[in-house]
C-alpha atoms as a PDB file:
ATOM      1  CA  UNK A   1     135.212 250.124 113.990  1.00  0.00           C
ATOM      2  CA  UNK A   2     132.212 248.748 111.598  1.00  0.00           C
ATOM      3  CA  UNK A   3     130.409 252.318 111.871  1.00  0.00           C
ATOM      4  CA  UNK A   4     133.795 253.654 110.658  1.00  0.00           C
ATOM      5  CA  UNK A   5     134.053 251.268 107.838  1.00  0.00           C
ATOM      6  CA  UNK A   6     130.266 252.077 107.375  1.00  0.00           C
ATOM      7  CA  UNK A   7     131.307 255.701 106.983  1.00  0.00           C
ATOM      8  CA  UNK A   8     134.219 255.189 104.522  1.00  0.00           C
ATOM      9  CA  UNK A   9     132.189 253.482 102.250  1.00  0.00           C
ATOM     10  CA  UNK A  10     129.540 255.766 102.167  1.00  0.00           C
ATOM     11  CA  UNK A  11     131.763 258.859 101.786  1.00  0.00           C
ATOM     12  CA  UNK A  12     133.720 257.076  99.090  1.00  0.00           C
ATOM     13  CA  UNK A  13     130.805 255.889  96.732  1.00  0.00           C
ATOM     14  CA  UNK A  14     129.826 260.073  97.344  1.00  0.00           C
ATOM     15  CA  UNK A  15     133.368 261.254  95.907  1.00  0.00           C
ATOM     16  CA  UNK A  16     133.676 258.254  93.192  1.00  0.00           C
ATOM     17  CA  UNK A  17     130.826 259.389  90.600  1.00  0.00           C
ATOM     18  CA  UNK A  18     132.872 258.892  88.067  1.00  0.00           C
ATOM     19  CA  UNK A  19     132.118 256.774  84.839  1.00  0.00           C
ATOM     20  CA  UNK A  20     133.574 253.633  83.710  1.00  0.00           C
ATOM     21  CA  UNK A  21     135.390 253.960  80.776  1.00  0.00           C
ATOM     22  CA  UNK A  22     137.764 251.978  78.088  1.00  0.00           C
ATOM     23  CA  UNK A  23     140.017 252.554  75.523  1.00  0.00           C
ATOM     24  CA  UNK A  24     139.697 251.284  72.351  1.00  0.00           C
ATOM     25  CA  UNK A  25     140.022 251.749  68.357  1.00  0.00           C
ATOM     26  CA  UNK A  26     138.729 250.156  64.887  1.00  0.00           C
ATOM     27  CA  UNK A  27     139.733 249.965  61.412  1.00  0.00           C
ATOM     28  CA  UNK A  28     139.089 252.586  59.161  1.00  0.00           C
ATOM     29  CA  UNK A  29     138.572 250.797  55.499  1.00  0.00           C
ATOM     30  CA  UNK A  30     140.767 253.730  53.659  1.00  0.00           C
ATOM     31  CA  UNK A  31     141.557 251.501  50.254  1.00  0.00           C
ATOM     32  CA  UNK A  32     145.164 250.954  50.640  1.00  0.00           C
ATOM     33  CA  UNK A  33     147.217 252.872  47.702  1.00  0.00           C
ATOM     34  CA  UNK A  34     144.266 255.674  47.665  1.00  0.00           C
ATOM     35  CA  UNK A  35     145.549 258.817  45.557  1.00  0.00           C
ATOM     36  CA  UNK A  36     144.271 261.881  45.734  1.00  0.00           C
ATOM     37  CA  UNK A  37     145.426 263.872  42.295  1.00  0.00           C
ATOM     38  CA  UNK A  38     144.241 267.164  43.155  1.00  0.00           C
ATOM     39  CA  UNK A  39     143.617 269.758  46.269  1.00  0.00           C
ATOM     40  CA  UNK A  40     140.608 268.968  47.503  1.00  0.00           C
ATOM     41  CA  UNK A  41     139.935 265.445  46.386  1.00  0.00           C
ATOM     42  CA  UNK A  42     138.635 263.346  48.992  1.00  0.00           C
ATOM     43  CA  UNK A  43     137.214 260.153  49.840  1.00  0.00           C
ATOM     44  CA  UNK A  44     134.618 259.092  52.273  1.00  0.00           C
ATOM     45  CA  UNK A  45     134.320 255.283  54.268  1.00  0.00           C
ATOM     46  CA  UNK A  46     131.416 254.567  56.571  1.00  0.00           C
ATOM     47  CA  UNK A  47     132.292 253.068  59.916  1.00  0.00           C
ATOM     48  CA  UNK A  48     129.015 251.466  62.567  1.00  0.00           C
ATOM     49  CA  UNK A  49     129.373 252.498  66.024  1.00  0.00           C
ATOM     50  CA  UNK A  50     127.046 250.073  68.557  1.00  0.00           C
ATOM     51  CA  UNK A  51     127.409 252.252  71.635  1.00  0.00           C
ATOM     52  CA  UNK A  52     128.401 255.222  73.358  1.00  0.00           C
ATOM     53  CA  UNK A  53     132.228 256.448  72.441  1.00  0.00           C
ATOM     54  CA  UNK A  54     134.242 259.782  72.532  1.00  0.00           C
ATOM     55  CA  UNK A  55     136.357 259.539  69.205  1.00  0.00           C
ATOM     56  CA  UNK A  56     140.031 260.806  69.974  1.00  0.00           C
ATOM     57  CA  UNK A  57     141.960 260.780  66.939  1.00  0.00           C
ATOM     58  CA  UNK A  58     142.583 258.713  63.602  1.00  0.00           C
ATOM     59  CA  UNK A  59     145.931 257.579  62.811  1.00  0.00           C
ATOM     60  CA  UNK A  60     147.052 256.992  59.337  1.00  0.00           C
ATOM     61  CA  UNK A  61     149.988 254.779  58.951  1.00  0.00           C
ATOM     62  CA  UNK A  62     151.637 255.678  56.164  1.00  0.00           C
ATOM     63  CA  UNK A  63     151.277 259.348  53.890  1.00  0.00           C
ATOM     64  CA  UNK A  64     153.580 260.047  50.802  1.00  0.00           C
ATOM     65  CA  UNK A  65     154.116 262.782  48.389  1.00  0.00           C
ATOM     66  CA  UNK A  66     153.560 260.868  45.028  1.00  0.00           C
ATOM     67  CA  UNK A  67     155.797 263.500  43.217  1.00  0.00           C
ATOM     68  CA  UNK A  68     158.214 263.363  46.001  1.00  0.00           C
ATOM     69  CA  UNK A  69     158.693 267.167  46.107  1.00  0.00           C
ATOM     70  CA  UNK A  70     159.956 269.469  48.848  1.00  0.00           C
ATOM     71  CA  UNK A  71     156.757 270.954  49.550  1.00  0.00           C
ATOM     72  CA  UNK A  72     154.820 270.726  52.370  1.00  0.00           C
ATOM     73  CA  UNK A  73     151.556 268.867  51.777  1.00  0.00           C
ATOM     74  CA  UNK A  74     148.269 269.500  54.071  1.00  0.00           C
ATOM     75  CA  UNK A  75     146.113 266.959  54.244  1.00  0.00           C
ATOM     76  CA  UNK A  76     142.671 266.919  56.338  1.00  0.00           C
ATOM     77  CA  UNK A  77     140.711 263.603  58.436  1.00  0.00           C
ATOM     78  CA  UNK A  78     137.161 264.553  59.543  1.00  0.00           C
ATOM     79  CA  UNK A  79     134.376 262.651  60.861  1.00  0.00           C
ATOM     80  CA  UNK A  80     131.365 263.025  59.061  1.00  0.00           C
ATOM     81  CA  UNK A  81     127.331 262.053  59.553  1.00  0.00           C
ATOM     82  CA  UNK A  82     126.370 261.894  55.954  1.00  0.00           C
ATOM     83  CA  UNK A  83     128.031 259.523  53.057  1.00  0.00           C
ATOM     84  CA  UNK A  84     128.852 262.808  50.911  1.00  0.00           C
ATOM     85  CA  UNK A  85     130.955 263.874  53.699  1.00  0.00           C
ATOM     86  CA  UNK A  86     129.296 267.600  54.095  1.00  0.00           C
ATOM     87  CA  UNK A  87     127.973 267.800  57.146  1.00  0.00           C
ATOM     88  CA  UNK A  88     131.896 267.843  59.264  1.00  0.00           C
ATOM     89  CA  UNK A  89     131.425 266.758  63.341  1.00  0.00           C
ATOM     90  CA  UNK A  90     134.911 266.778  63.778  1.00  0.00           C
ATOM     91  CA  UNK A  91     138.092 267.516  62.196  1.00  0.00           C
ATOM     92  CA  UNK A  92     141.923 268.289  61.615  1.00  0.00           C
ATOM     93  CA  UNK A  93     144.516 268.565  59.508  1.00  0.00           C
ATOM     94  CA  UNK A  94     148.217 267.979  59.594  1.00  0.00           C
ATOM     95  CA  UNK A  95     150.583 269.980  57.236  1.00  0.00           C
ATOM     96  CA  UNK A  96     154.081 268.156  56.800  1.00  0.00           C
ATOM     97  CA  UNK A  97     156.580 267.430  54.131  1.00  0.00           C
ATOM     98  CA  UNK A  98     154.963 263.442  53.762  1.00  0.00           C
ATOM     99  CA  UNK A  99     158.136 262.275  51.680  1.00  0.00           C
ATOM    100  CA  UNK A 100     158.506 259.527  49.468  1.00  0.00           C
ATOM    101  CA  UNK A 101     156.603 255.994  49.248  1.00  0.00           C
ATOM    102  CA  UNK A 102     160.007 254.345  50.591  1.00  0.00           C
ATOM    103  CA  UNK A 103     159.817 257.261  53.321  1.00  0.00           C
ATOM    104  CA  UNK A 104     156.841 257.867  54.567  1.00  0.00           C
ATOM    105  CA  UNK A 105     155.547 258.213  58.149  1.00  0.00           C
ATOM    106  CA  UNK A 106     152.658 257.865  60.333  1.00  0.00           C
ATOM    107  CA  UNK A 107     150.646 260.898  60.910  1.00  0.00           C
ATOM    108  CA  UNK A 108     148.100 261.518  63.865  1.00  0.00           C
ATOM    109  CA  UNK A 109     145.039 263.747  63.024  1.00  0.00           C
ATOM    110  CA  UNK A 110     144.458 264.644  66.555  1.00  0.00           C
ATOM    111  CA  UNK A 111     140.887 266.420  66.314  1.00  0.00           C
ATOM    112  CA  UNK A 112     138.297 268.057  68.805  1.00  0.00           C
ATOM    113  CA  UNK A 113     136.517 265.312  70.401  1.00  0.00           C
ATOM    114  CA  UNK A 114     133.549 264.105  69.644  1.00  0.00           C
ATOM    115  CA  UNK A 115     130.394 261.883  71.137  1.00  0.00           C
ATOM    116  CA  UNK A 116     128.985 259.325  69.096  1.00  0.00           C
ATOM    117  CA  UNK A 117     126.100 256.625  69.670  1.00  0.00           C
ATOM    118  CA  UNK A 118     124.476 254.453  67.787  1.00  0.00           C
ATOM    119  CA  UNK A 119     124.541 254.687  64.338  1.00  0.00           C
ATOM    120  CA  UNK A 120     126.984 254.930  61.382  1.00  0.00           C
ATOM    121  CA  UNK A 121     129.581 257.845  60.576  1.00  0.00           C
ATOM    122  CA  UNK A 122     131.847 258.637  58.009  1.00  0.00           C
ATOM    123  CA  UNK A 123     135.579 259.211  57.955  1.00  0.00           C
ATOM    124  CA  UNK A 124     136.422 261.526  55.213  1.00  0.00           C
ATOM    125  CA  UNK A 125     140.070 261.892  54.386  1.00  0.00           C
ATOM    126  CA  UNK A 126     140.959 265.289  52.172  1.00  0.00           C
ATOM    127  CA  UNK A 127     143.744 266.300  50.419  1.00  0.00           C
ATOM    128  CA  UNK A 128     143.742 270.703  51.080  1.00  0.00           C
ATOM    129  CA  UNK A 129     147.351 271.278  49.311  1.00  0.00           C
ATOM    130  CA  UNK A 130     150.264 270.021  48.043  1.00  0.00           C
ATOM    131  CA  UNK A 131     148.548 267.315  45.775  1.00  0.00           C
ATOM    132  CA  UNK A 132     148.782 264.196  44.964  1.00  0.00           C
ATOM    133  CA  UNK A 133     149.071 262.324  48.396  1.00  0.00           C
ATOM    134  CA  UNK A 134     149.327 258.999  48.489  1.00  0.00           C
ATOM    135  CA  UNK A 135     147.823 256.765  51.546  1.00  0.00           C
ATOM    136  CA  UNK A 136     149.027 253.162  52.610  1.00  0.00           C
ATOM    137  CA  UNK A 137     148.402 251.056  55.407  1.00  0.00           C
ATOM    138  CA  UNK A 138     145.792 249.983  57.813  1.00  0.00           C
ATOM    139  CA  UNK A 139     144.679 253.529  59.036  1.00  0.00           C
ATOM    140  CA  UNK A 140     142.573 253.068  62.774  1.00  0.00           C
ATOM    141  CA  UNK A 141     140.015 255.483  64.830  1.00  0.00           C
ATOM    142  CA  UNK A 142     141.035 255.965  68.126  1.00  0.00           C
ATOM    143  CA  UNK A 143     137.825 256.423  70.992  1.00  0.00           C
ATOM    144  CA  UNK A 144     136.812 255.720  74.247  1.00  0.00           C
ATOM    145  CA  UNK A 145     134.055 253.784  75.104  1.00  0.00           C
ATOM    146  CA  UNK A 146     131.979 253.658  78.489  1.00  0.00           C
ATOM    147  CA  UNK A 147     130.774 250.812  79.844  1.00  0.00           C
ATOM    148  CA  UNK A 148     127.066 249.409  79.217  1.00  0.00           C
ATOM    149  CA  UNK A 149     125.121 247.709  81.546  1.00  0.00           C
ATOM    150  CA  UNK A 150     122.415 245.280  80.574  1.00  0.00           C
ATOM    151  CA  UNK A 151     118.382 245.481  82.225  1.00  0.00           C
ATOM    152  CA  UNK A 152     115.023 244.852  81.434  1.00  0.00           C
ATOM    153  CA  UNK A 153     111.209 246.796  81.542  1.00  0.00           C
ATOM    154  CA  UNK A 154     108.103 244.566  81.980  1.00  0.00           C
ATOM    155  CA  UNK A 155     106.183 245.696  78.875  1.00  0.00           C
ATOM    156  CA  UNK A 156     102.467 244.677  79.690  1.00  0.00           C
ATOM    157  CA  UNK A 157     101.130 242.604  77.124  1.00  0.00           C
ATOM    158  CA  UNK A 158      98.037 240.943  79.056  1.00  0.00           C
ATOM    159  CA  UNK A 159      98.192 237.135  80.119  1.00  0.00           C
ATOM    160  CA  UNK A 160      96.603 234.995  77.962  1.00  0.00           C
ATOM    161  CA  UNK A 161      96.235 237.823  75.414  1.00  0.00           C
ATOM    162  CA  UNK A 162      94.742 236.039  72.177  1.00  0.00           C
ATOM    163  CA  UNK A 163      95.122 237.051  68.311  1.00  0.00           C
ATOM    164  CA  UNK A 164      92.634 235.540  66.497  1.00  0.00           C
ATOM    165  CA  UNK A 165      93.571 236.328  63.160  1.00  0.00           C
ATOM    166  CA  UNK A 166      96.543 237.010  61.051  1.00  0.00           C
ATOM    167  CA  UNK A 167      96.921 240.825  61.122  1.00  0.00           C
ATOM    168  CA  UNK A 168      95.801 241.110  64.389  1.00  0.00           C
ATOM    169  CA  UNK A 169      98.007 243.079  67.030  1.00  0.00           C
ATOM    170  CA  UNK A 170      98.792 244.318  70.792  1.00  0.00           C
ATOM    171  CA  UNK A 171     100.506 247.698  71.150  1.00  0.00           C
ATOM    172  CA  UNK A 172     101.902 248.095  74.670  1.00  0.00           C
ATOM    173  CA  UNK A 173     103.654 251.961  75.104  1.00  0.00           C
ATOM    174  CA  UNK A 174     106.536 252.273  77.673  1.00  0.00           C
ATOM    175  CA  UNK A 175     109.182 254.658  78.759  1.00  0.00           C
ATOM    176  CA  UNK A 176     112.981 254.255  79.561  1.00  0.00           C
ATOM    177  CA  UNK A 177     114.637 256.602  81.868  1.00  0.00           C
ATOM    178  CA  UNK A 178     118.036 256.645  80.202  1.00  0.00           C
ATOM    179  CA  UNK A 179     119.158 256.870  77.054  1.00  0.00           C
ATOM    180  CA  UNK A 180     119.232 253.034  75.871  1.00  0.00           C
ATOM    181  CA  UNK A 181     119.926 250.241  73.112  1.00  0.00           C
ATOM    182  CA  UNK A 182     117.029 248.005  73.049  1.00  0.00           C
ATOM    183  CA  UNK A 183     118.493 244.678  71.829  1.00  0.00           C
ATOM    184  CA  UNK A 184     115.475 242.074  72.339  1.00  0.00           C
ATOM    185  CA  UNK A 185     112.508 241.143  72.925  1.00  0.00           C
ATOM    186  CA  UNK A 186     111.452 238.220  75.421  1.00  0.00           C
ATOM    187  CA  UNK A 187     107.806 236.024  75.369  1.00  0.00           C
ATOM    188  CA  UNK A 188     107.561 234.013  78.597  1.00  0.00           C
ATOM    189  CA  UNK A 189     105.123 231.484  76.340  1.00  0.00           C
ATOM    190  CA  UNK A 190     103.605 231.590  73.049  1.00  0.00           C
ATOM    191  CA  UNK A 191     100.835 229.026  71.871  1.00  0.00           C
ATOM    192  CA  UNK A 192      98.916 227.921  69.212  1.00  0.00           C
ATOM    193  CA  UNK A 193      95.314 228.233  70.136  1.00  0.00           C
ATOM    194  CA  UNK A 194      94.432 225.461  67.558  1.00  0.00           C
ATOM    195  CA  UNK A 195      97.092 222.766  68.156  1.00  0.00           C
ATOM    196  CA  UNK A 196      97.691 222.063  64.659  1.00  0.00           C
ATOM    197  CA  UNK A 197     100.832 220.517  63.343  1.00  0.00           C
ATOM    198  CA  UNK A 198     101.690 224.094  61.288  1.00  0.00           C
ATOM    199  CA  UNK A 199     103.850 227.048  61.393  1.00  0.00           C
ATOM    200  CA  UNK A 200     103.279 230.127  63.286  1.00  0.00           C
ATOM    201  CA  UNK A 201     104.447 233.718  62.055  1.00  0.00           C
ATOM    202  CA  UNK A 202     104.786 236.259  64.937  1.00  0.00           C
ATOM    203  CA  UNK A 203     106.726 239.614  64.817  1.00  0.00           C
ATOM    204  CA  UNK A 204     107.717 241.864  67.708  1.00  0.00           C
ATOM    205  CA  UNK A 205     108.482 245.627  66.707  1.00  0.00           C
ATOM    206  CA  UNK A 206     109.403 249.094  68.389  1.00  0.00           C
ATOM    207  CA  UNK A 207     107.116 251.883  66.831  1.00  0.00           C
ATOM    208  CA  UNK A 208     107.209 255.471  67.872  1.00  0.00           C
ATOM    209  CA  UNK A 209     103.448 255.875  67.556  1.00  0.00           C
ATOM    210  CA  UNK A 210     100.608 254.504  69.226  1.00  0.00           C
ATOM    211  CA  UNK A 211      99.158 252.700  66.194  1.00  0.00           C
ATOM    212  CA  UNK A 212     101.806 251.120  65.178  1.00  0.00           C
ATOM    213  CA  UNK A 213     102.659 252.292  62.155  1.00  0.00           C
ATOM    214  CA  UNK A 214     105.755 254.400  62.755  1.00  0.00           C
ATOM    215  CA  UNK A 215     108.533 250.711  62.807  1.00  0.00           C
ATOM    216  CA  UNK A 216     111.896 251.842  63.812  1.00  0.00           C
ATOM    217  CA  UNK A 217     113.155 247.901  64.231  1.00  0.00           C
ATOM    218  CA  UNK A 218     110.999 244.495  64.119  1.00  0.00           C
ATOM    219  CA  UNK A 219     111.925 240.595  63.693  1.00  0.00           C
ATOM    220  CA  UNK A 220     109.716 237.420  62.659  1.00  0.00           C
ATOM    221  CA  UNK A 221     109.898 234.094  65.012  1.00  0.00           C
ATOM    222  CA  UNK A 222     108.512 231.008  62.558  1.00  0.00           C
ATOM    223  CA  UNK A 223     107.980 228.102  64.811  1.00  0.00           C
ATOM    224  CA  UNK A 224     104.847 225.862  65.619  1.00  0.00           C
ATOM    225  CA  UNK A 225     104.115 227.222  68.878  1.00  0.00           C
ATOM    226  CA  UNK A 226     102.735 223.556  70.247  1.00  0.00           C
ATOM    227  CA  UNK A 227      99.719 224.066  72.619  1.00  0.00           C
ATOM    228  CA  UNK A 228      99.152 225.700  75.914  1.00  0.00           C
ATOM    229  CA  UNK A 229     100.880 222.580  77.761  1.00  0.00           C
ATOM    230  CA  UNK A 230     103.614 222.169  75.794  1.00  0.00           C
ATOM    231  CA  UNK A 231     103.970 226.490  75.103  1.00  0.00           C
ATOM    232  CA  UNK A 232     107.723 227.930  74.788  1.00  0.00           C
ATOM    233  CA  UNK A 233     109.563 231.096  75.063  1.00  0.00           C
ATOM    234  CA  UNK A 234     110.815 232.936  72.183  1.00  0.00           C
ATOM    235  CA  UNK A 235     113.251 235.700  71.968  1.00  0.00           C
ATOM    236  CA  UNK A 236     112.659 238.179  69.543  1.00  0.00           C
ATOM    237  CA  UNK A 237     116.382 239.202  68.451  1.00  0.00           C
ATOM    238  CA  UNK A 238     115.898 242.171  66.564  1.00  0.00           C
ATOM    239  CA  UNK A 239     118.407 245.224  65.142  1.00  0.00           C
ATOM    240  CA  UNK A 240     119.419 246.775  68.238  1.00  0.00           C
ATOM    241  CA  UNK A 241     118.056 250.694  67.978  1.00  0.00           C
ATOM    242  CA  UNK A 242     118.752 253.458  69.857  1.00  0.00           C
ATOM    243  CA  UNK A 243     115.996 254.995  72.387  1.00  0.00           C
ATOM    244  CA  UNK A 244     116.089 258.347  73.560  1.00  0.00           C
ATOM    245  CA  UNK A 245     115.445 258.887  78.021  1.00  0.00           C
ATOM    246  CA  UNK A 246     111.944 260.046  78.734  1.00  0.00           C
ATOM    247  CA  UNK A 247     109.946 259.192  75.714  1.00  0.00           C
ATOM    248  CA  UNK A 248     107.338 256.863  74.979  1.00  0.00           C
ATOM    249  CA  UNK A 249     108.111 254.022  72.453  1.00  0.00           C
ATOM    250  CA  UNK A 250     104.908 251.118  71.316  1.00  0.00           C
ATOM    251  CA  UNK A 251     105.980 247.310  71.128  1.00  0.00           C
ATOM    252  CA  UNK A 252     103.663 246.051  68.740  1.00  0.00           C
ATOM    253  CA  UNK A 253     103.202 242.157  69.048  1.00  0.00           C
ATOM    254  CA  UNK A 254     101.908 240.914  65.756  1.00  0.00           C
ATOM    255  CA  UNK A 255     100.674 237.171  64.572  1.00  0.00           C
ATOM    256  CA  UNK A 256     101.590 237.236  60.688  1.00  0.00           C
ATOM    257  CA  UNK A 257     100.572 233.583  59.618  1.00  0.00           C
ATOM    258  CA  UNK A 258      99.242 230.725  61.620  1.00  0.00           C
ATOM    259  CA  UNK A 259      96.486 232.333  63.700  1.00  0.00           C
ATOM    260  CA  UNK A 260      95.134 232.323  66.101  1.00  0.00           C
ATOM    261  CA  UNK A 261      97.867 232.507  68.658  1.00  0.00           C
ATOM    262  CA  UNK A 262      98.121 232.938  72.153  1.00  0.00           C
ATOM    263  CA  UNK A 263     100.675 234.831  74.569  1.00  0.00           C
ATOM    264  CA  UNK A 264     100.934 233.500  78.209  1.00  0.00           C
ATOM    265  CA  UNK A 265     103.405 234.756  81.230  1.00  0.00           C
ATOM    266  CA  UNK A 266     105.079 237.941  81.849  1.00  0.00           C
ATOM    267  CA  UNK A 267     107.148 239.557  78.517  1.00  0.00           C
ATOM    268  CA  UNK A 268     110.267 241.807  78.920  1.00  0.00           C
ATOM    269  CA  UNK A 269     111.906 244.299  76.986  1.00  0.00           C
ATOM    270  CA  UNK A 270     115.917 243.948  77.002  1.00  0.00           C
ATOM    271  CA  UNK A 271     118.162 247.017  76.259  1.00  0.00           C
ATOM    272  CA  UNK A 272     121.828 248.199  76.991  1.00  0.00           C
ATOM    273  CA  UNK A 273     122.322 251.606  78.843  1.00  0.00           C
ATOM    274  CA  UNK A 274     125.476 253.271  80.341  1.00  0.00           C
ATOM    275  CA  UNK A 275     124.906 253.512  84.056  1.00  0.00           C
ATOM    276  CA  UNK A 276     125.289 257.346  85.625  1.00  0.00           C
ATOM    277  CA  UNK A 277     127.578 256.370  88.465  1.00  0.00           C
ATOM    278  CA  UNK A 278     129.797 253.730  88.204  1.00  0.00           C
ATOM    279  CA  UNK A 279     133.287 252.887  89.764  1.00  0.00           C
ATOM    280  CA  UNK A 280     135.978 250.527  88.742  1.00  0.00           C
ATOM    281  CA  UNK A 281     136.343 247.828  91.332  1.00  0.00           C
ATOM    282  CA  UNK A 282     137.273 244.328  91.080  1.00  0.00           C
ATOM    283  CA  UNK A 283     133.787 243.083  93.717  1.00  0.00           C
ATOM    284  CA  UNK A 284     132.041 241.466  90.456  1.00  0.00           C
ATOM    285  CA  UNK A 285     133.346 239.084  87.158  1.00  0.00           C
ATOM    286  CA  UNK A 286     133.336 242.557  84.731  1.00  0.00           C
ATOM    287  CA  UNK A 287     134.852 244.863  87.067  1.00  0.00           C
ATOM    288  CA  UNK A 288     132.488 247.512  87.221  1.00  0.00           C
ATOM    289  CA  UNK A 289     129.849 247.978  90.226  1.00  0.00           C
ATOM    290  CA  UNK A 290     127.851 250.595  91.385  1.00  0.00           C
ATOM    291  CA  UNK A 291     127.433 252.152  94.850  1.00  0.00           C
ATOM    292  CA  UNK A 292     124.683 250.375  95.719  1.00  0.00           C
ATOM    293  CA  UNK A 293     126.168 247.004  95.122  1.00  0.00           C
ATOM    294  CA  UNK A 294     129.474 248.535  97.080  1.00  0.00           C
ATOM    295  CA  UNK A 295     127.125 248.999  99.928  1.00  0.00           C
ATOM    296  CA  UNK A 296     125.690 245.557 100.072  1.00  0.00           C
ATOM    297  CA  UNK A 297     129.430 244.169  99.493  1.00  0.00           C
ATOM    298  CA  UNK A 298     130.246 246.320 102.588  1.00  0.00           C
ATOM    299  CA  UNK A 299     127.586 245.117 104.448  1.00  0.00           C
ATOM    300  CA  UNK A 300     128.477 241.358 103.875  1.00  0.00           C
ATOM    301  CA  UNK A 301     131.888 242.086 104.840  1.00  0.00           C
ATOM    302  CA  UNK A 302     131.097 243.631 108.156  1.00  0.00           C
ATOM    303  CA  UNK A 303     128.809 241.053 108.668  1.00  0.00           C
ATOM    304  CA  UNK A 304     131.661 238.463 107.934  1.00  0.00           C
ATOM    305  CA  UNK A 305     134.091 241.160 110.458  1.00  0.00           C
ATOM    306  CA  UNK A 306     131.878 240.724 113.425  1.00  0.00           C
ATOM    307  CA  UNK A 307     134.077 239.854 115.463  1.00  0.00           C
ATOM    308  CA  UNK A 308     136.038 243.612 116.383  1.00  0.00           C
END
């Protein structure tokens, strides 16, 4: 009976490699009353995206003819990744008789979808024919989103490495294995090699190049570090950026004012990452576990089954 349980386990986590995913949608800052006078007028808002999604559709709550003719009016939402609204990822349009301001309907723009990460887009809303349209409302993007996990990677900045004057720096390079959003940094102990009473400067960054010139994000920590004995750790919160799988990044750790200062412990590199195989399952707080962590669930409850 366990080895059949054994079995069942194993030959489900093989058949679930599914992802985890969620449904979702956010608010699309279309000014409320916008007019478009002419065909082809349009207007273009930026929306920020902090993750992985598949964007759906847009909904727009309310469209009117301002002239409230008989014609049919098309009328065009696209997603965009430039503020000028040229270069189109997605779009669709929806060709209706839109009706009066005391009369007018939601409309669904129900385009090819499309995978976005981190970064900002633009929705750009077009009038094609049939102008002036009207648009009212709170008007919402409709995506999926899958699930993040959050880890860590050791970045090896030496113990006791010491930076003896301001300016002075420590590239470390490292590699990710998945696509990721690095969100932190984390210094097990930083000290002030002196012990005087003032403040310390010390940035963390992500470069893409070895010397550390190349900053795609960075953040300052201002503290008096205290001395070896009485040494803290600091978390280095900076804008979370996007890293690509299988490419080397640089942290560059960086004393700014208050040299020299010392770094002490073990220092990791936090970062966000959608995990390949996941399964929904209700064995941990969030829902979502992976096979592994199925098989050491199953393995607990077999043990706690003994008795067949």
């Amino acid at each position: 009976m366990k080895n059949l349980k054994s079995i069942l386990v194993l030959l489900f986590c093989a058949a679930a490699f599914v992802q985890a995913y969620y449904e979702s949608n956010c608010i699309i800052e279309v000014p409320n009353g916008q007019i478009h006078w002419g065909n082809g007028d349009y207007d273009v808002v930026a929306f920020s995206v902090d993750g992985f999604i598949t964007a759906e559709y847009v909904v727009m709550q309310c469209l009117d003819d301002n002239t409230n003719d008989s014609s049919d009016e098309t009328y065009e939402v696209a997603i965009t990744s430039d503020s000028a609204g040229a270069n189109v990822l997605t779009s669709a349009q929806v060709t209706e008789n839109f009706g009066n301001t005391g009369d007018c309907d939601s409309y669904t723009f129900d385009f090819p979808d499309v995978e976005l990460d981190f970064g900002t887009y633009y929705i750009r809303t077009k009038t094609i024919s049939g102008a002036p349209v009207r648009s009212w409302g709170v008007d919402r993007l409709y995506y999926t989103g899958k699930t993040l996990r959050s880890d860590s990677a050791l970045i090896n900045v030496p113990n006791g490495q010491l930076y003896w004057n301001n300016g002075d720096s420590h590239i470390a390079s490292f590699t990710l294995n998945q696509q990721s959003i690095a969100t932190n940094f984390y210094m097990a102990c930083l000290d002030d090699n002196n012990n005087d009473s003032g403040i310390e400067v010390f940035e963390a960054a992500i470069t893409t190049d070895s010397k550390g010139s190349n900053v795609i994000t960075s953040v300052q920590v201002s503290e008096d570090f205290g001395n070896t004995a009485g040494c803290d750790s600091y978390d280095f919160d900076f804008p979370d950026v996007l890293l690509e799988a299988d490419t080397t990044y640089y942290l560059r750790t960086k004393v700014i004012s208050g040299a020299p200062v010392r770094s002490w412990g073990k220092d990791y590199l936090w970062f966000m990452y959608q995990p390949p195989h996941t399964i929904s399952s209700d064995f941990n707080k969030d829902g979502i576990v992976n096979c592994e962590d199925l098989m050491m669930f199953s393995q607990d409850w077999l043990a706690e089954e003994a008795w067949y």
